[in-house]
Protein backbone atom coordinates (compact mmCIF):
# COMPACT_ATOMS: atom_id res chain seq x y z
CA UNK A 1 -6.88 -0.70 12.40
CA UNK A 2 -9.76 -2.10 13.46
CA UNK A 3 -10.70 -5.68 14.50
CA UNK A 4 -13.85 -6.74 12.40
CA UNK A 5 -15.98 -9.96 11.95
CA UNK A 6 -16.18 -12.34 8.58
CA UNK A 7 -18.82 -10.83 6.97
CA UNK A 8 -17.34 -7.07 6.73
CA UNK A 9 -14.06 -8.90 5.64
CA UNK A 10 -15.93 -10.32 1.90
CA UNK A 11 -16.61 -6.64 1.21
CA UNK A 12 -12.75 -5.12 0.94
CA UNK A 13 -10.23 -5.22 -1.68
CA UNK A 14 -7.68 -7.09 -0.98
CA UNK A 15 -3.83 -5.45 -1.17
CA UNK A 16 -0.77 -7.93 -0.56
CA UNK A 17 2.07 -6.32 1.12
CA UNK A 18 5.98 -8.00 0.88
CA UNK A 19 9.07 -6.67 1.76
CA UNK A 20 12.33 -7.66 -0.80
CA UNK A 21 15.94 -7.81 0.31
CA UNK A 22 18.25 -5.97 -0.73
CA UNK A 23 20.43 -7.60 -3.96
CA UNK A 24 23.59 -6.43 -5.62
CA UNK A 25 21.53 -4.12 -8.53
CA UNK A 26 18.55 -2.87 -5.79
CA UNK A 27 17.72 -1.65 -2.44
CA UNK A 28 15.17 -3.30 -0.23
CA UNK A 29 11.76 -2.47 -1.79
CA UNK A 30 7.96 -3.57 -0.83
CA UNK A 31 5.54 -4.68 -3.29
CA UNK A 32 1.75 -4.02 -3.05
CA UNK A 33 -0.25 -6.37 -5.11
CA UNK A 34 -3.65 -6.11 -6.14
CA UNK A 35 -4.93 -10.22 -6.88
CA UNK A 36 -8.17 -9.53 -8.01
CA UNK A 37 -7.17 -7.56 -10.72
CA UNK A 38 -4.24 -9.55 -12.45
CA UNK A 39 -1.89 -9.62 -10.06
CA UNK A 40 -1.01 -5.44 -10.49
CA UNK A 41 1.65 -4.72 -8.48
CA UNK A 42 3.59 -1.70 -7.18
CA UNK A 43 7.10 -1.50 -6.38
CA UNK A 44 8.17 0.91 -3.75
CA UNK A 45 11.95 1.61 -2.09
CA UNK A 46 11.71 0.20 1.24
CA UNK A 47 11.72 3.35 3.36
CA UNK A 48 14.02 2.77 6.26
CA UNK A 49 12.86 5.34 8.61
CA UNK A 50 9.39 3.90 8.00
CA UNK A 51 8.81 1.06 10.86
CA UNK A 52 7.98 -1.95 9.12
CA UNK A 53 6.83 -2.70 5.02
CA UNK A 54 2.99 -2.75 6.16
CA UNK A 55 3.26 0.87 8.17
CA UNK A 56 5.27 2.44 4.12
CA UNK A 57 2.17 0.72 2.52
CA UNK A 58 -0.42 1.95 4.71
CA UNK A 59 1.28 5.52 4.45
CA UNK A 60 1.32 5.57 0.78
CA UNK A 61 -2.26 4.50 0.26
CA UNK A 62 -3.30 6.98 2.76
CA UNK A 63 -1.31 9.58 0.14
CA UNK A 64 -3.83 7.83 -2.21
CA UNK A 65 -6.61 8.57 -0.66
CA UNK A 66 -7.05 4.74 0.22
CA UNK A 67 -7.26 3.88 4.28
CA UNK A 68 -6.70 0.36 4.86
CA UNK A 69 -9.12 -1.29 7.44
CA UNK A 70 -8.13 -4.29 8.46
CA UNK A 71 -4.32 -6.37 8.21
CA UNK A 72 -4.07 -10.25 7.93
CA UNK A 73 -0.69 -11.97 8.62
CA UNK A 74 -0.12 -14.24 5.97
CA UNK A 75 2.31 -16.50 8.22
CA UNK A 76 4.82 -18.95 6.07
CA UNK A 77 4.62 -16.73 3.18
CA UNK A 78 5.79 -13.59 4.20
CA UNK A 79 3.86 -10.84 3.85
CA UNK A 80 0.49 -9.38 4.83
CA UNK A 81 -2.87 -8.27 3.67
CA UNK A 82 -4.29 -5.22 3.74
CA UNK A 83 -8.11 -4.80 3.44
CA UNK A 84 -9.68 -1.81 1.92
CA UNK A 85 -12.77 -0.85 1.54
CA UNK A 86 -14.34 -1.40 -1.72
CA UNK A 87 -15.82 2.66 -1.18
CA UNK A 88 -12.18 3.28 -1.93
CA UNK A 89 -11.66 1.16 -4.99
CA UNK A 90 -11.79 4.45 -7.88
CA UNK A 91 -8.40 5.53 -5.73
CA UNK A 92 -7.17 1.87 -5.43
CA UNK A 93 -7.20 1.34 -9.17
CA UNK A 94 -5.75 4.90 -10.06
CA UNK A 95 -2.86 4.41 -7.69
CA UNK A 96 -2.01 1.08 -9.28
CA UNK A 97 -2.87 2.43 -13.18
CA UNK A 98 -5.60 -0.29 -13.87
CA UNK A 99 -8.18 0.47 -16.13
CA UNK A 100 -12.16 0.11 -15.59
């Protein structure tokens, strides 16, 4: 990914990225959430070979046609940020079923 200033940052979609524990009734997943659009989220199996929750999300938006540009740490909470280009945004919201 590529390291880019402020300005190209207002133009992307952003894509929240967490990893869940395992409990007693589920694996360890990772969720991908989409804010600006009502919080849409996708649940995924956390994919053990895979080396970390962002490098499984990255992979299956790729499969989506969606290439993530940039990743944000998003420290005490937990997770990370992916941002996508908005040139990508049909294949965003037909990977997470939201309607235009």
């Amino acid at each position: 990914m590529n390291t880019i200033t402020q300005n190209e940052t207002e133009h992307q979609i952003a894509v929240l990225v967490k990893w869940h524990g395992p409990t007693n009734y589920r694996g360890a997943r990772i969720s991908l959430t989409l804010p600006r659009w009502d919080n849409k989220r996708v649940f995924l199996s956390f994919d053990h070979s895979a080396r970390s929750a962002v490098d499984q999300a990255q992979t299956w938006l790729l499969s989506k046609g969606v290439e993530a540009a940039t990743l944000f740490d998003l420290g005490n909470t937990g997770g990370y940020m992916l941002g996508v280009s908005w040139k990508h945004v049909d294949n965003v919201l037909a990977a997470f079923n939201v309607q235009k």
